[in-house]
Protein backbone atom coordinates (compact mmCIF):
# COMPACT_ATOMS: atom_id res chain seq x y z
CA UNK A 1 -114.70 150.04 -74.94
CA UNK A 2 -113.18 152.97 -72.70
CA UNK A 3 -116.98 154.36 -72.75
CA UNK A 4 -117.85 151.18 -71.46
CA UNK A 5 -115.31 150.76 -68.82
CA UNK A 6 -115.71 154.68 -67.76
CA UNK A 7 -119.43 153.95 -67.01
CA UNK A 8 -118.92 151.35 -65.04
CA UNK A 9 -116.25 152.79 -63.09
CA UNK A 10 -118.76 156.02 -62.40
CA UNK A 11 -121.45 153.06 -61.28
CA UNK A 12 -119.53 151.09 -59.24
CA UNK A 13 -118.28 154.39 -57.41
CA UNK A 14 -122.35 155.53 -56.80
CA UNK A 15 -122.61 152.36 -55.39
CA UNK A 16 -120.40 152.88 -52.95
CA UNK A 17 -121.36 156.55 -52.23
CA UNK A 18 -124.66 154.58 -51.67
CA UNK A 19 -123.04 152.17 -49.62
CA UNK A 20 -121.40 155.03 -47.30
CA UNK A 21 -124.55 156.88 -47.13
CA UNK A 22 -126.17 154.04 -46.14
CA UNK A 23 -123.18 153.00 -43.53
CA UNK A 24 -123.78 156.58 -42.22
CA UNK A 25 -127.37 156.64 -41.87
CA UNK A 26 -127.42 153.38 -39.95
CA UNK A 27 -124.39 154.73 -37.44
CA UNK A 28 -126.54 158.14 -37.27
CA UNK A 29 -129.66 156.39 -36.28
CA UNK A 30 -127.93 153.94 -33.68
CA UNK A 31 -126.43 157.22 -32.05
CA UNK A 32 -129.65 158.66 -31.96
CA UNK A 33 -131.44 155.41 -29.87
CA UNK A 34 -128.39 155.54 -27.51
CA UNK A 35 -129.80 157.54 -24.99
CA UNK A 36 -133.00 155.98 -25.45
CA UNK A 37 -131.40 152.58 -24.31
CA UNK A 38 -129.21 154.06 -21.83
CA UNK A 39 -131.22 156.67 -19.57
CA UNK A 40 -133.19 153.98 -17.72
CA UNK A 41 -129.72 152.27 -16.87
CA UNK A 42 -128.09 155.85 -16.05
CA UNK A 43 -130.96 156.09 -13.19
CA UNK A 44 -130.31 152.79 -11.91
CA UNK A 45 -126.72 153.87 -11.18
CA UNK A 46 -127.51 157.24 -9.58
CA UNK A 47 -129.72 155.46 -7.98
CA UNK A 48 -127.48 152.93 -6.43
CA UNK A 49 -124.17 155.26 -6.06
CA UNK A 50 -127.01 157.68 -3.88
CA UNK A 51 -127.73 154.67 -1.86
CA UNK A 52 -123.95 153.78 -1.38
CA UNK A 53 -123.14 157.82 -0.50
CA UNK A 54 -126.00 157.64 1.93
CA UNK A 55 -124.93 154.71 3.73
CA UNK A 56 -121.11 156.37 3.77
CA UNK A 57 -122.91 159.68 5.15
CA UNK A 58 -124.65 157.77 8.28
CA UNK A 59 -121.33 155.47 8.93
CA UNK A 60 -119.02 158.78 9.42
CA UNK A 61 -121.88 160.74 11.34
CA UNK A 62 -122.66 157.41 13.97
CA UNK A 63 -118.67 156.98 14.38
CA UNK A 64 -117.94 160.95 14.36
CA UNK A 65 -115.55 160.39 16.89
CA UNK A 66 -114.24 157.56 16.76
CA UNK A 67 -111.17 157.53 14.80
CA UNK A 68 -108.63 159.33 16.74
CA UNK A 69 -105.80 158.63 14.44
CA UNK A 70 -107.39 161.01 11.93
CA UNK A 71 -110.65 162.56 12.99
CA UNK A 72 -111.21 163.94 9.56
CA UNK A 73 -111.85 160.44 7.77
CA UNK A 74 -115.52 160.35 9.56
CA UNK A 75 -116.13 164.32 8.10
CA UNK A 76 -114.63 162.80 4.39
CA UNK A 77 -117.30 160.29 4.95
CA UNK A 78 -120.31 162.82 6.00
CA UNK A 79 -119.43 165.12 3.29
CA UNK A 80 -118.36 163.09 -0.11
CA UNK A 81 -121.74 161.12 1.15
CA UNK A 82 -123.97 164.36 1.41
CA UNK A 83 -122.51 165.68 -1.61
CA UNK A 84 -122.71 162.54 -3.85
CA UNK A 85 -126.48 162.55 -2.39
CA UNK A 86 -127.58 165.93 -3.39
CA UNK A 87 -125.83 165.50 -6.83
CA UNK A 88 -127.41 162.13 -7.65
CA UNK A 89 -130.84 163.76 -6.70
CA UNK A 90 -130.79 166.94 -8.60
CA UNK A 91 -129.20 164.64 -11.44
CA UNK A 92 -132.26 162.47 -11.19
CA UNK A 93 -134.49 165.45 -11.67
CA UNK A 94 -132.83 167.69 -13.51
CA UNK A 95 -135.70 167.49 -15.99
CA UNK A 96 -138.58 168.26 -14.10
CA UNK A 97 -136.54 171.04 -12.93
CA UNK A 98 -135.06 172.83 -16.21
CA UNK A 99 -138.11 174.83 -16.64
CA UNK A 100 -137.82 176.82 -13.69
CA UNK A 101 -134.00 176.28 -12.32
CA UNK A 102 -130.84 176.30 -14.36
CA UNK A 103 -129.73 173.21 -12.50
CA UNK A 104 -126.90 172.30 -14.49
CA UNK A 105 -124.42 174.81 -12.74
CA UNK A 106 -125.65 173.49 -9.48
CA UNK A 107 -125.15 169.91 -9.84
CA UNK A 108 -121.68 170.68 -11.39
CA UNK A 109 -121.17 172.90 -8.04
CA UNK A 110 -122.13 169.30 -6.09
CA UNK A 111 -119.83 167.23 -8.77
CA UNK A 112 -116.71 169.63 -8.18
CA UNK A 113 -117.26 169.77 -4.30
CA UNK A 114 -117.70 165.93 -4.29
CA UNK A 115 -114.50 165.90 -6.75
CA UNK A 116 -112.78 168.60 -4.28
CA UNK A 117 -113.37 166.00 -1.03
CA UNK A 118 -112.57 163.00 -3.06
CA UNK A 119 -109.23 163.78 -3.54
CA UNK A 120 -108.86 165.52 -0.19
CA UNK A 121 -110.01 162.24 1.87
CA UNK A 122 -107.54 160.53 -0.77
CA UNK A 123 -104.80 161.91 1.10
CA UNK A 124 -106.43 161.86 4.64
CA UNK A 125 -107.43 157.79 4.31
CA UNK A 126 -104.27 156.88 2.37
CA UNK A 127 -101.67 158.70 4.59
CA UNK A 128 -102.89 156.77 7.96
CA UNK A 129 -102.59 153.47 6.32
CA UNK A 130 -103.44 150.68 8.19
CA UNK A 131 -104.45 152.03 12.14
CA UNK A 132 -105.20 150.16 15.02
CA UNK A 133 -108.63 148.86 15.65
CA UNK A 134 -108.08 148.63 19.61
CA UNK A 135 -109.49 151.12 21.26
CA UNK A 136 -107.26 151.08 23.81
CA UNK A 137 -104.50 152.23 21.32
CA UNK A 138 -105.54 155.61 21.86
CA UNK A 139 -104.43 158.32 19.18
CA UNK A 140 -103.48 155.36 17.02
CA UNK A 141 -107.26 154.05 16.51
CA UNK A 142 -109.60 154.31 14.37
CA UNK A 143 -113.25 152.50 14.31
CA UNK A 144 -112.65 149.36 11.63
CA UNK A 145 -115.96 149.92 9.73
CA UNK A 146 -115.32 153.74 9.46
CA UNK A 147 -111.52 153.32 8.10
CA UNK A 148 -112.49 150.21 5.69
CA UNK A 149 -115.52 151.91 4.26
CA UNK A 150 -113.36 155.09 3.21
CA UNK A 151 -110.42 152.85 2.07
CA UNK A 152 -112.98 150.27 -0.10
CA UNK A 153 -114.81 153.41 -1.62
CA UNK A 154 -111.52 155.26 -2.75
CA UNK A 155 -109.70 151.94 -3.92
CA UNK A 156 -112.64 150.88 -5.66
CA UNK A 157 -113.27 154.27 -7.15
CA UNK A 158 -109.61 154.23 -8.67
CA UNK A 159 -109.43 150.81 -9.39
CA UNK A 160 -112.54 151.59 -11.61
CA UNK A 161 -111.03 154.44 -13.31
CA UNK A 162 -108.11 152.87 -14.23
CA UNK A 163 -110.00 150.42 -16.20
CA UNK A 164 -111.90 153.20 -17.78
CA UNK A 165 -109.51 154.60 -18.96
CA UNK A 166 -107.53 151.63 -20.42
CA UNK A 167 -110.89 150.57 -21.72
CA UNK A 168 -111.61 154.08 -23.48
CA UNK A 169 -107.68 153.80 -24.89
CA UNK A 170 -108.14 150.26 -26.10
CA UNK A 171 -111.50 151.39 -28.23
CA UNK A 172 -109.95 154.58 -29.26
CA UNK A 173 -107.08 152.47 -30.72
CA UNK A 174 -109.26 149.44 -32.49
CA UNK A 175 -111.32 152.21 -33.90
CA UNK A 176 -107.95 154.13 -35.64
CA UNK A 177 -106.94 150.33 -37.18
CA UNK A 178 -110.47 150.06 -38.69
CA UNK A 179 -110.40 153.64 -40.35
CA UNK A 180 -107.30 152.95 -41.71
CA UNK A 181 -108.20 149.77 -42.89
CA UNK A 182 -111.33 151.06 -44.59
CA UNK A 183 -109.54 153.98 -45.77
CA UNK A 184 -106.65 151.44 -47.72
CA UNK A 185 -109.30 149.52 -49.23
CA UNK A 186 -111.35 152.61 -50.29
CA UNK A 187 -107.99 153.94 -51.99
CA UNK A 188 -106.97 150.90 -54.14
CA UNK A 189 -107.37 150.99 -57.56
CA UNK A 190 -110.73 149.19 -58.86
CA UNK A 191 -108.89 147.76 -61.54
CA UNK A 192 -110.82 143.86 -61.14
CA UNK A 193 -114.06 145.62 -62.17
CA UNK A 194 -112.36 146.72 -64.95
CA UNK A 195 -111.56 143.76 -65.84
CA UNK A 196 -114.13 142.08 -65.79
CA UNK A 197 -116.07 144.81 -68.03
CA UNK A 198 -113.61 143.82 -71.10
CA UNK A 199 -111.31 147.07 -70.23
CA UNK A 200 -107.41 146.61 -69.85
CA UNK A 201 -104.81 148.92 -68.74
CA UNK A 202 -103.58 151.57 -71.13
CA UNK A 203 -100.40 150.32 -70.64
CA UNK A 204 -101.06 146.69 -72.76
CA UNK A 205 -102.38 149.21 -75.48
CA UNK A 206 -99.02 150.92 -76.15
């Protein structure tokens, strides 16, 4: 009977080494057809955060000077704009590209200038929180449009991250209780099957 009950313990574990292979495969080939689903949604985005950086670029350079209380918040506009431009671009056709230019060290030059001005223009938009939009105000005013459209990109921009990142921890957590669920079933003792095969534990023998 313990020949009986060994064999179908070795079966029932190549059936689920057939099982995890088969778990595997599937997870292997769905990581393989993610970029296949994704890419044409990735260019939709550069292509809409290069339309956004655009406008930003021709707000700060048709109100250059008009935000007294801060004249740099127009320049943070011009540059994160022309930066974010030239890295969604080159992004875009990085592809075409590769075979002649190693363009991956010059978009990440764009994405670390871009970064650089980001949280420089942080500090510049933040710190002059909330000017006047009377011109008359002098040194204290600053166009609306220009000061809103830096404020709404950087809040935005943060607000987004934030949920990133609680996103990322949230998955990153669900996937740790679902190993270690798996992992507490896969250790338990198969001793139903061995039941059910006419096999009882040595223990009742003694």
């Amino acid at each position: 009977m313990w020949l009986i009950g060994f064999a179908s313990m070795v079966m029932n574990d190549q059936h689920q080494s057939d099982d995890q292979k088969n778990r595997q495969t599937a997870v292997n080939s769905l990581i393989k057809k993610l970029p296949e689903k994704f890419v044409p949604g990735l260019h939709w985005i550069l292509l809409i955060s290069a339309v956004i950086n655009f406008t930003m670029m021709i707000i700060g350079y048709m109100h250059l000077h008009k935000c007294p209380v801060n004249k740099y918040i127009p320049i943070f506009l011009i540059a994160i704009g022309a930066n974010g431009v030239m890295s969604k671009f080159l992004s875009y056709i990085s592809g075409r590209l590769s075979r002649y230019v190693q363009t991956v060290y010059i978009i990440c030059g764009f994405y670390i200038a871009e970064t650089v001005f980001f949280f420089i223009g942080t500090y510049w938009v933040y710190r002059e929180f909330q000017p006047s939009y009377n011109s008359k105000d002098g040194r204290l005013y600053c166009d609306k449009t220009v000061y809103w459209v830096a404020f709404s990109y950087l809040t935005v921009f943060y607000s987004l991250g934030i949920i990133t990142v609680f996103g990322f921890c949230c998955f990153v957590c669900c996937l740790g209780f679902v190993a270690k669920d798996t992992t507490d079933v896969e250790l338990q003792p198969n001793v139903n099957d061995s039941n059910k095969n006419g096999i009882e534990p040595e223990a009742q023998h003694v």
